[in-house]
N, C-alpha and C. Protein backbone atom coordinates (compact mmCIF):
# COMPACT_ATOMS: atom_id res chain seq x y z
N UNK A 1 94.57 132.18 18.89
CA UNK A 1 94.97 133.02 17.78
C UNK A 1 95.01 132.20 16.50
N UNK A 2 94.80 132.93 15.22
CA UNK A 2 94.76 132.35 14.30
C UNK A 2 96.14 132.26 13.68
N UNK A 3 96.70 130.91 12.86
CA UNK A 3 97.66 130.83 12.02
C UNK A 3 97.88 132.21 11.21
N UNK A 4 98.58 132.98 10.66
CA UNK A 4 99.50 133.78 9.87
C UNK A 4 100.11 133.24 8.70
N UNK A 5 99.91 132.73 7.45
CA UNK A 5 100.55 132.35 6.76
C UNK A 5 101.62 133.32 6.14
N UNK A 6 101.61 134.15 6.08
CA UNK A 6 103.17 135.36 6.02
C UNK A 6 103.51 135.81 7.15
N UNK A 7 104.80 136.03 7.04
CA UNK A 7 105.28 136.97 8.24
C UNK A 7 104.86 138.65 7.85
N UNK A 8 105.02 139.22 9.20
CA UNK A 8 104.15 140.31 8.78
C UNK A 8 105.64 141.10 7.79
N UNK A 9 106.73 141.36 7.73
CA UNK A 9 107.64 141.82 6.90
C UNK A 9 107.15 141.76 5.74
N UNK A 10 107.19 140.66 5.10
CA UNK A 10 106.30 140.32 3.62
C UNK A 10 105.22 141.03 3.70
N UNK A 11 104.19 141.17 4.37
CA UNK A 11 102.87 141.90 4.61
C UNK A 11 103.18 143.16 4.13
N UNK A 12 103.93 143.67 5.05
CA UNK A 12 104.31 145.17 5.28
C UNK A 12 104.70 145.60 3.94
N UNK A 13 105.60 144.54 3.32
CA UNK A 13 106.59 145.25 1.61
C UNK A 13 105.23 145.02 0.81
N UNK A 14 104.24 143.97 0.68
CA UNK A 14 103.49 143.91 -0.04
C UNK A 14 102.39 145.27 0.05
N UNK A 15 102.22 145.72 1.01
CA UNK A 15 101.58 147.12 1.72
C UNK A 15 102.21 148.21 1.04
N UNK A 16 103.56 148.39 0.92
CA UNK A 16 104.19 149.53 0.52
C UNK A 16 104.24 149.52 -0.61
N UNK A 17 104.13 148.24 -1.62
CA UNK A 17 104.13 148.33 -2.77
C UNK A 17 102.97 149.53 -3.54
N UNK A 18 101.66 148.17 -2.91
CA UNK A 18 100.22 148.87 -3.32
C UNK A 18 100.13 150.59 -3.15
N UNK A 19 100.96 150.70 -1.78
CA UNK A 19 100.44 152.56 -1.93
C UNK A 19 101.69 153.17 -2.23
N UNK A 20 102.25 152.53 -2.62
CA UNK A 20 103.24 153.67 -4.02
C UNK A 20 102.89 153.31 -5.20
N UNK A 21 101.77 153.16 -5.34
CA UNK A 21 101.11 153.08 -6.46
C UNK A 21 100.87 152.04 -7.15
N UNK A 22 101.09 150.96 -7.27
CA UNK A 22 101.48 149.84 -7.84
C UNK A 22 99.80 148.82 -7.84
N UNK A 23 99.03 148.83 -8.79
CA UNK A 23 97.83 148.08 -8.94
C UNK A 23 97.60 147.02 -7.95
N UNK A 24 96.67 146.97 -7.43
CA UNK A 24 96.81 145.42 -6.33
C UNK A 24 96.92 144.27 -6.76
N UNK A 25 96.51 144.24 -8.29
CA UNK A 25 96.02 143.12 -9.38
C UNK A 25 97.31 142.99 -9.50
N UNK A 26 97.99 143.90 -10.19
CA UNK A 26 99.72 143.39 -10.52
C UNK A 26 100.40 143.17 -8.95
N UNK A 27 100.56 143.53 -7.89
CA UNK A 27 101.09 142.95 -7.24
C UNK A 27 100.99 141.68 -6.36
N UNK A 28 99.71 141.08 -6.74
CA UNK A 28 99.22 139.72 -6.01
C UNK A 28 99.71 138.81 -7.07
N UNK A 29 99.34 139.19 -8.29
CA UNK A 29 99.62 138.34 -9.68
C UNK A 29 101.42 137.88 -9.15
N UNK A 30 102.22 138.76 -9.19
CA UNK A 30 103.70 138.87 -8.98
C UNK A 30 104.10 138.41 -8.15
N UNK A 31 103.25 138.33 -6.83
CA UNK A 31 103.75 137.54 -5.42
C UNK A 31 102.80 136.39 -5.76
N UNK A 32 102.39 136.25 -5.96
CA UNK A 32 101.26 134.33 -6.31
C UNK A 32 100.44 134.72 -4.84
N UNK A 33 99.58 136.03 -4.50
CA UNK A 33 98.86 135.51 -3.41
C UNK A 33 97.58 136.55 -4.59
N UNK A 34 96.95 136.31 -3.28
CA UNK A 34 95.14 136.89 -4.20
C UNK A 34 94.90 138.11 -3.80
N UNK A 35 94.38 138.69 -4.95
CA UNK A 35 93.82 140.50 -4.60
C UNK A 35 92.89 140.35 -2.94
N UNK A 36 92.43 139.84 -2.80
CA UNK A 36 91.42 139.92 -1.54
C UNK A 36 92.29 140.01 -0.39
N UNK A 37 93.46 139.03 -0.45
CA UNK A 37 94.51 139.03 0.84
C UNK A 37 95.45 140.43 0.87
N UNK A 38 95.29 140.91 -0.09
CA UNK A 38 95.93 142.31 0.15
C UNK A 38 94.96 143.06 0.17
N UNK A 39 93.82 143.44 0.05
CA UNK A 39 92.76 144.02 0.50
C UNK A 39 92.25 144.06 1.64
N UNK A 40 92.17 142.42 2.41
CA UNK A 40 92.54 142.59 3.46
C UNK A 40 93.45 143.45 4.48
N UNK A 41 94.81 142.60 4.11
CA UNK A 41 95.64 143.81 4.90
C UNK A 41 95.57 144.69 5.07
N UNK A 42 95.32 145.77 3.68
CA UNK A 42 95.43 146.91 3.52
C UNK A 42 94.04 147.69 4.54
N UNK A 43 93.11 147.11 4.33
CA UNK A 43 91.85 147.26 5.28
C UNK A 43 92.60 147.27 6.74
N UNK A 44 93.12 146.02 7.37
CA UNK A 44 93.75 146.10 8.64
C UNK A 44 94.78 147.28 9.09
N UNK A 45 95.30 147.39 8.16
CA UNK A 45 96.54 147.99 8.27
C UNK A 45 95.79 149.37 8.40
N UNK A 46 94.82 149.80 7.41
CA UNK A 46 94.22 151.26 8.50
C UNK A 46 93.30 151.36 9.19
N UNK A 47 93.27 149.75 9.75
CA UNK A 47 92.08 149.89 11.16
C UNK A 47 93.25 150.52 12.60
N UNK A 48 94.69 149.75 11.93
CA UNK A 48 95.69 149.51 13.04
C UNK A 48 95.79 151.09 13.10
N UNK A 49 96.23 152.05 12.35
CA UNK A 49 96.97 153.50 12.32
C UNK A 49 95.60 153.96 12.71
N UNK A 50 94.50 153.44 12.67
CA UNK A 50 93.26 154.24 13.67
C UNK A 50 92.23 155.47 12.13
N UNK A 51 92.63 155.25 10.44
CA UNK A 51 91.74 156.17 9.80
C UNK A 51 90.82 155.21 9.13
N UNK A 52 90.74 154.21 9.88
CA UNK A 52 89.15 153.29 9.66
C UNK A 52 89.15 152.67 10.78
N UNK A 53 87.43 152.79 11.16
CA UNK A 53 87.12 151.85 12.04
C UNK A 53 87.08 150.70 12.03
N UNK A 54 87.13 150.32 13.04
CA UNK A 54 87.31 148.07 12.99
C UNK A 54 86.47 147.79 14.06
């Protein structure tokens, strides 16, 4: 398995931010991580609930 550099909690609030609306740009800027790593997630996160394929 690969290293995790966040716990998924942090993941998850950074997740809830973006879809209550909140720009991805302003919320990576605000946490010091990069638009792509929440793009990521956010990609995972609806492969996991099953409304994108993976």
């Amino acid at each position: 398995m690969g290293r995790r550099g966040y716990p998924a909690e942090f993941r998850r609030k950074v997740l809830d931010l973006v879809e209550s609306g909140r720009p991805v740009a302003d919320v990576a800027k605000a946490l010091g991580i990069s638009d792509q790593t929440i793009h990521t997630w956010r990609r995972q996160d609806r492969i996991d609930k099953g409304l994108e394929p993976g």
